[in-house]
Protein backbone atom coordinates (compact mmCIF):
# COMPACT_ATOMS: atom_id res chain seq x y z
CA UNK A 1 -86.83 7.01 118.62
CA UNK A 2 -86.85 3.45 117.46
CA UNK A 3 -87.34 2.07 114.27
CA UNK A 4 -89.62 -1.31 114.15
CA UNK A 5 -88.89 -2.88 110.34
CA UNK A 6 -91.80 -4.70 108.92
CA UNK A 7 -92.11 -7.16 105.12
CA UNK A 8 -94.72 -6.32 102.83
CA UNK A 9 -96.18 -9.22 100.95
CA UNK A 10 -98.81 -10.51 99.23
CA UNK A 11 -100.72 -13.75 100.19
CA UNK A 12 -103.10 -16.19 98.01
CA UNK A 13 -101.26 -15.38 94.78
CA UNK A 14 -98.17 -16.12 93.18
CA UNK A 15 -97.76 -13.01 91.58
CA UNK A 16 -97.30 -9.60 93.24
CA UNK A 17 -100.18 -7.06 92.88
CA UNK A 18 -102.39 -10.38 93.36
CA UNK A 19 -103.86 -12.19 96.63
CA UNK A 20 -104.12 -10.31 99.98
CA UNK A 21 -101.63 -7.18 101.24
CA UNK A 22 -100.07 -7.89 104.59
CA UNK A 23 -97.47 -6.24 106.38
CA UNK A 24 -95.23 -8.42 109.10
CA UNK A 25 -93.34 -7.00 111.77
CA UNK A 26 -90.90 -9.61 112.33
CA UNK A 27 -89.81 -8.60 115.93
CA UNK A 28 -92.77 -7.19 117.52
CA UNK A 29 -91.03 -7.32 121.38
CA UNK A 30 -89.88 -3.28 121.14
CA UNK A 31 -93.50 -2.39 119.56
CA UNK A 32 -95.66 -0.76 122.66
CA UNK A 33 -98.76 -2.83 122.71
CA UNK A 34 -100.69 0.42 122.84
CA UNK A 35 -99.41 1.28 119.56
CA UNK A 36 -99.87 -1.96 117.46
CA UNK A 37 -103.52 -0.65 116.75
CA UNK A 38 -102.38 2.62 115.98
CA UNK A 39 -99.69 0.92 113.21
CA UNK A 40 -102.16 -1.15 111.93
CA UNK A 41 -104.26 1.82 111.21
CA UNK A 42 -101.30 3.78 109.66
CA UNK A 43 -100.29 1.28 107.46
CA UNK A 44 -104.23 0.71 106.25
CA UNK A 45 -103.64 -2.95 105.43
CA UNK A 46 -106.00 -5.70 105.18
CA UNK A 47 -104.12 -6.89 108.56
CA UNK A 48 -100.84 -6.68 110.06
CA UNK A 49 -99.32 -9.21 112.13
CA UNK A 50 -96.58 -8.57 114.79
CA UNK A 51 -94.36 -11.54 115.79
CA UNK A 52 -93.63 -12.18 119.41
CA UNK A 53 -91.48 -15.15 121.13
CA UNK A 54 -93.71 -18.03 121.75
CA UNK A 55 -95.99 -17.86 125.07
CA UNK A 56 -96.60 -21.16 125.35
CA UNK A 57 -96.05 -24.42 123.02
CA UNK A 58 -95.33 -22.95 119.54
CA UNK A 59 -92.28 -21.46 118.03
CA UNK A 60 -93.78 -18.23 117.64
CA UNK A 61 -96.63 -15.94 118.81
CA UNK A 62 -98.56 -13.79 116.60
CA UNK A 63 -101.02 -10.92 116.98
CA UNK A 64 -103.43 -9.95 114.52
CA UNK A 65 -104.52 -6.27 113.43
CA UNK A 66 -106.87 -4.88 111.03
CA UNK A 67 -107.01 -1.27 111.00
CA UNK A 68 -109.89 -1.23 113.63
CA UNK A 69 -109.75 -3.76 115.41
CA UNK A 70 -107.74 -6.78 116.46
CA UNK A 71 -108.37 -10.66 115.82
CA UNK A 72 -108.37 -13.64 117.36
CA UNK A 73 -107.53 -15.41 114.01
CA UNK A 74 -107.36 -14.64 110.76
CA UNK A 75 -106.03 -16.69 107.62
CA UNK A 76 -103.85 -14.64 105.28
CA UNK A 77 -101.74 -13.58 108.43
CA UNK A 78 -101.10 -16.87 109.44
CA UNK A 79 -100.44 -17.63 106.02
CA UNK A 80 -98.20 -14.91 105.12
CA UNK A 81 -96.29 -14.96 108.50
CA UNK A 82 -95.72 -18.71 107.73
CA UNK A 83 -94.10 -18.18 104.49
CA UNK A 84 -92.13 -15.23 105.45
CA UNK A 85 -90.75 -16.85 109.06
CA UNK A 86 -89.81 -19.82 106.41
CA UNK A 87 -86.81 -17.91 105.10
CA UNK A 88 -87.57 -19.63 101.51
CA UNK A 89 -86.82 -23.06 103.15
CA UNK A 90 -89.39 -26.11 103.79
CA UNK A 91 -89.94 -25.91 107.16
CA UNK A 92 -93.07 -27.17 109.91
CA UNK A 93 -94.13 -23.82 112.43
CA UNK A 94 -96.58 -23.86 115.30
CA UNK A 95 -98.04 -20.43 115.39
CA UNK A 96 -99.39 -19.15 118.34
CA UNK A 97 -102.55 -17.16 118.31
CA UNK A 98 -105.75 -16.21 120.33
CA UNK A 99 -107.60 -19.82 118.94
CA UNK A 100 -104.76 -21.66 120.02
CA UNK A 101 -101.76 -22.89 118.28
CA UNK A 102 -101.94 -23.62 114.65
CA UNK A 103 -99.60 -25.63 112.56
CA UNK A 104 -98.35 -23.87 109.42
CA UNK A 105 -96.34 -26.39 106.83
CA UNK A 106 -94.38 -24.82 103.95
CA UNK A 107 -93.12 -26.85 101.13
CA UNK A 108 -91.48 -25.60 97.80
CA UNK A 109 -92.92 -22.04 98.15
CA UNK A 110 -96.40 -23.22 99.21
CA UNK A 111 -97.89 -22.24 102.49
CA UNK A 112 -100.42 -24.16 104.33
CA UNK A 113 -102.15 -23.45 107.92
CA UNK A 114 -104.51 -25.89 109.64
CA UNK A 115 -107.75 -24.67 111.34
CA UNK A 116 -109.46 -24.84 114.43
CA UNK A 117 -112.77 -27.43 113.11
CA UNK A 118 -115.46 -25.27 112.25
CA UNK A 119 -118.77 -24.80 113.78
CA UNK A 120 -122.02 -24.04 111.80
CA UNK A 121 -125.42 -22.31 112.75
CA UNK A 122 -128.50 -21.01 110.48
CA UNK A 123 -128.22 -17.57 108.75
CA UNK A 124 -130.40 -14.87 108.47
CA UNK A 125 -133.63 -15.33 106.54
CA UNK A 126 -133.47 -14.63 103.01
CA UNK A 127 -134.83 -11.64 102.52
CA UNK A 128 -132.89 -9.82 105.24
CA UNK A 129 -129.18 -10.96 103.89
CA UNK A 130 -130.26 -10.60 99.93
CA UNK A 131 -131.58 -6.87 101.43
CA UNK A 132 -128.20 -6.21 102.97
CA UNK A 133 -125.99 -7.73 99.90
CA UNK A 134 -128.42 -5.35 97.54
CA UNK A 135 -129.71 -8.34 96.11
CA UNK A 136 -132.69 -9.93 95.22
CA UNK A 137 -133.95 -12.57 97.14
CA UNK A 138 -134.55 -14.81 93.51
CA UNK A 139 -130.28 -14.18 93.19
CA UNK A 140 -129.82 -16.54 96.72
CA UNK A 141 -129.82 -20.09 95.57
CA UNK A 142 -132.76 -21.63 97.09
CA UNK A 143 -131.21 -25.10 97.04
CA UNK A 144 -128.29 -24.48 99.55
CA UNK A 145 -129.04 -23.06 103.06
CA UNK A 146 -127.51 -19.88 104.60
CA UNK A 147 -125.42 -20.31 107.34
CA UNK A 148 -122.91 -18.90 109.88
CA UNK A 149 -119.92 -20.48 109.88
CA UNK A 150 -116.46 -20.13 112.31
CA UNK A 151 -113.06 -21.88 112.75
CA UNK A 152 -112.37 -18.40 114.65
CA UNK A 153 -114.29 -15.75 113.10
CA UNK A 154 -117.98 -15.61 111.91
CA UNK A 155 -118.90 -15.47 108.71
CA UNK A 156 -122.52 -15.95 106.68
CA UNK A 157 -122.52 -17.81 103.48
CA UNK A 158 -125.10 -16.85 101.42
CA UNK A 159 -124.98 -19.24 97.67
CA UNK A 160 -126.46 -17.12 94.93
CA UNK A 161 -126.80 -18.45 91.17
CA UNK A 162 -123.86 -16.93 89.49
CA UNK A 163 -121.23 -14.92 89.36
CA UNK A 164 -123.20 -11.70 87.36
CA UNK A 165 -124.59 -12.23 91.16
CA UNK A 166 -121.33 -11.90 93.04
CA UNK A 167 -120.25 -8.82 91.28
CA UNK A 168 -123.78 -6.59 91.69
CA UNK A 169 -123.15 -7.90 95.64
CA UNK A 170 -122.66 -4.29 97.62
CA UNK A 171 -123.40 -4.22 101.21
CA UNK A 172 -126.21 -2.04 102.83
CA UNK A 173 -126.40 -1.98 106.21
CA UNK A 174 -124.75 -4.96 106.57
CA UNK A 175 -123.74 -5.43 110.09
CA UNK A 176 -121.49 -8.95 109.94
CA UNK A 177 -118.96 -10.58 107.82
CA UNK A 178 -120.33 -12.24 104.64
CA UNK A 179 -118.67 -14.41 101.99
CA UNK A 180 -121.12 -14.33 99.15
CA UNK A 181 -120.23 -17.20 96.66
CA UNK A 182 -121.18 -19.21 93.25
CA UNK A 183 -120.47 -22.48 92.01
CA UNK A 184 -119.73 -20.56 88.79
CA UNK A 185 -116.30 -20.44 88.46
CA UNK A 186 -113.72 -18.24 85.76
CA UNK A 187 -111.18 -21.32 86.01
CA UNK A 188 -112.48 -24.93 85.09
CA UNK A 189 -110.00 -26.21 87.81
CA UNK A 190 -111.74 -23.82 90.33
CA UNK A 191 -114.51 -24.96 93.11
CA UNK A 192 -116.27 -21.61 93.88
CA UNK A 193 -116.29 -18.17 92.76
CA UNK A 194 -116.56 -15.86 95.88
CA UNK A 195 -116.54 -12.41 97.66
CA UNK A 196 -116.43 -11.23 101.70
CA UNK A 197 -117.70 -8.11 102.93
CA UNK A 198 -117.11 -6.96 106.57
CA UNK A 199 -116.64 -3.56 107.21
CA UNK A 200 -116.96 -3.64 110.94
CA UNK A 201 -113.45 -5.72 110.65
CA UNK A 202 -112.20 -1.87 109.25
CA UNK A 203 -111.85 -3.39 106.03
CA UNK A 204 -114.64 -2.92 103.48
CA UNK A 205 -114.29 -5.92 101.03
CA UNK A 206 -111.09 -8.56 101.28
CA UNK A 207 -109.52 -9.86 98.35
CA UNK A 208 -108.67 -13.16 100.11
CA UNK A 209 -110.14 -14.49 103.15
CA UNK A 210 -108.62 -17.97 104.41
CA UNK A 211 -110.36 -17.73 107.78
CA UNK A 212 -113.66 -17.74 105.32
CA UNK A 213 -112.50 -20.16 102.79
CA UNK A 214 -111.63 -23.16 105.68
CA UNK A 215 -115.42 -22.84 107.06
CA UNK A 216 -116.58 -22.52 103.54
CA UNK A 217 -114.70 -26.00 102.31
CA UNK A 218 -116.50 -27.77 105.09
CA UNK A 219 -119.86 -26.11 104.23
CA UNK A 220 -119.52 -27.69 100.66
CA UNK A 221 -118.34 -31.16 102.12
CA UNK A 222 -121.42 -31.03 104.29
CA UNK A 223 -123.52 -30.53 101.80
CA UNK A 224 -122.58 -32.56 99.12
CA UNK A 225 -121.14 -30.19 96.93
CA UNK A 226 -117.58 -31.64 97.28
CA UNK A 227 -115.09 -34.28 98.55
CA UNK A 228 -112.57 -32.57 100.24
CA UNK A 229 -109.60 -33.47 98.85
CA UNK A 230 -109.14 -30.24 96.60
CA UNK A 231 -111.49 -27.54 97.05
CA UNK A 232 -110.56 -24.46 95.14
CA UNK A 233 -112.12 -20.84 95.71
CA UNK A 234 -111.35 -18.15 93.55
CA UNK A 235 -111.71 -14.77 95.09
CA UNK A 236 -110.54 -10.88 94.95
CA UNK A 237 -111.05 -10.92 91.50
CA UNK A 238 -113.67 -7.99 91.48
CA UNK A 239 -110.91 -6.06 93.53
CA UNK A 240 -108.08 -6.97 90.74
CA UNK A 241 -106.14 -8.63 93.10
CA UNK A 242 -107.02 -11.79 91.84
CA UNK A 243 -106.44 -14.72 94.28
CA UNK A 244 -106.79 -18.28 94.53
CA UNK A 245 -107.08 -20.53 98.23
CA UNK A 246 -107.02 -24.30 98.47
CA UNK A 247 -108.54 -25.88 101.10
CA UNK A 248 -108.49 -29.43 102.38
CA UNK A 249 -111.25 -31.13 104.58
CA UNK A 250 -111.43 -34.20 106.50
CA UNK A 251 -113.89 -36.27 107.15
CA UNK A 252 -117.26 -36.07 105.62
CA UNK A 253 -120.09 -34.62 105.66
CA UNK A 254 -121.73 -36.30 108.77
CA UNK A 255 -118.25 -35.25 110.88
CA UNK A 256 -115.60 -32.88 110.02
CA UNK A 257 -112.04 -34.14 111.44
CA UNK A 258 -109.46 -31.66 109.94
CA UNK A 259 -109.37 -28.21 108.22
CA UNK A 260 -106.77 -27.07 106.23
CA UNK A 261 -106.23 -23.68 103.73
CA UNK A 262 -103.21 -22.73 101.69
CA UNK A 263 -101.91 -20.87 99.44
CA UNK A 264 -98.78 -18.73 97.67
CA UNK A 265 -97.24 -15.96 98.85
CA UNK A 266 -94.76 -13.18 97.17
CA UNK A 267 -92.51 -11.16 99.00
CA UNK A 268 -93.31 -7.36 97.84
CA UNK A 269 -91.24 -4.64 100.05
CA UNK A 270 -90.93 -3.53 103.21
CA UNK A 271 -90.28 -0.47 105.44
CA UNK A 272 -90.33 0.84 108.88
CA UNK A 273 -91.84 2.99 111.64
CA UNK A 274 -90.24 5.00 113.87
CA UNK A 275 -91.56 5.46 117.39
């Protein structure tokens, strides 16, 4: 029997308890690949990321679990294995990953990843998302459209008038990934107010979803709704583990050029499993 040790932390908060839960294995090369699934699902983690040696042109390579299924990208993970790899220094990583290498910067405790540009496509009709959100369709905000987004992953953003709307959100039957979200805010400082369900990922609701929030800054750049420069969501907060994501666009809203989301992390424990 071997044992395979493994960091807990928590990602999009400065504070433990806060932001997203993610376990890192930080030698993944003696973990069976038939059994990273099978950890993932043990541990019952938003994800949990096992680091490999590089397979091509970054310094490390990274695979991605939820506890059904794995991903081709995902945000906190990157994130969180980032900050971890750091070692509390500054330091520049390129982070393989099925999308392709992604460069992960970390200075003075702050972690930021840059994304794969995003690609956008119309959303469900309105009655059939505010139907699987339990909503009504007068909650969507009819001045914003609904739209699929990716910079790996697929998500629908549906806009909705508040944030009395956000909280009454509950899927029902929903059958993709959706980031429901307000230009209400809690924080005066914040952008958006927002909330992702997507339980085919194995993971009902996530308290912090960075492969949402990049897509979701260029969605507000492209419509107007803000610069670029600073775009703040505020999410998990319905979950108590609040969590705030910054995200940086380029460009403008005729052509995206760059995508970047970042955040804090917090070191919270660790452990191992024995195989």
């Amino acid at each position: 029997m071997t044992r395979h040790e493994y960091a807990l932390l928590d990602v999009f908060s400065d504070k433990k308890f806060g932001g997203n839960q993610l376990a890192v294995f930080r030698d993944g090369r003696g973990v069976p690949e038939s059994a990273m699934q099978s950890i993932a699902k043990e541990l019952n983690l938003p994800e949990t990321v096992f680091v490999l040696p590089p397979a091509n042109d970054g310094d490390h390579h990274l695979r991605i679990f939820t506890p059904a299924r794995e991903l081709p990208f995902a945000g906190h993970p990157t994130v969180g294995a980032g900050f971890y790899l750091a070692k509390g220094k500054d330091a520049t990583l390129r982070l393989e990953e099925r999308v392709g290498t992604l460069q992960v910067t970390v200075r003075a405790g702050f972690t930021e990843m840059e994304q794969p540009l995003p690609h956008f496509a119309p959303g469900p009709n309105r009655a059939k998302i505010a139907s699987a959100l339990s909503l009504l369709q007068s909650d969507i905000d009819p001045s914003l459209p609904i739209e699929i987004g990716s910079s790996g992953n697929e998500f629908i953003f549906v806009p909705v008038h508040g944030i009395d709307m956000v909280r009454k959100a509950a899927p029902r039957g929903l059958t993709d990934a959706a980031f429901i979200f307000t230009r209400e805010t809690l924080a005066p400082s914040s952008t958006v107010h927002g909330r992702m369900y997507a339980g085919w990922q194995g993971v009902a609701e996530d308290p912090a979803t960075g492969s949402a929030c990049g897509p979701l800054g260029a969605y507000l750049v492209r419509h107007g709704l803000a610069d670029g420069k600073r775009i703040v969501v505020e999410q998990g907060y319905e979950m108590g583990r609040p969590s705030l994501l910054y995200v940086r666009v380029g460009g403008d809203r005729d052509k995206i050029t760059s995508l970047h989301v970042g955040g804090h992390a917090v070191m919270t424990g660790g452990g191992w499993i024995e195989l």
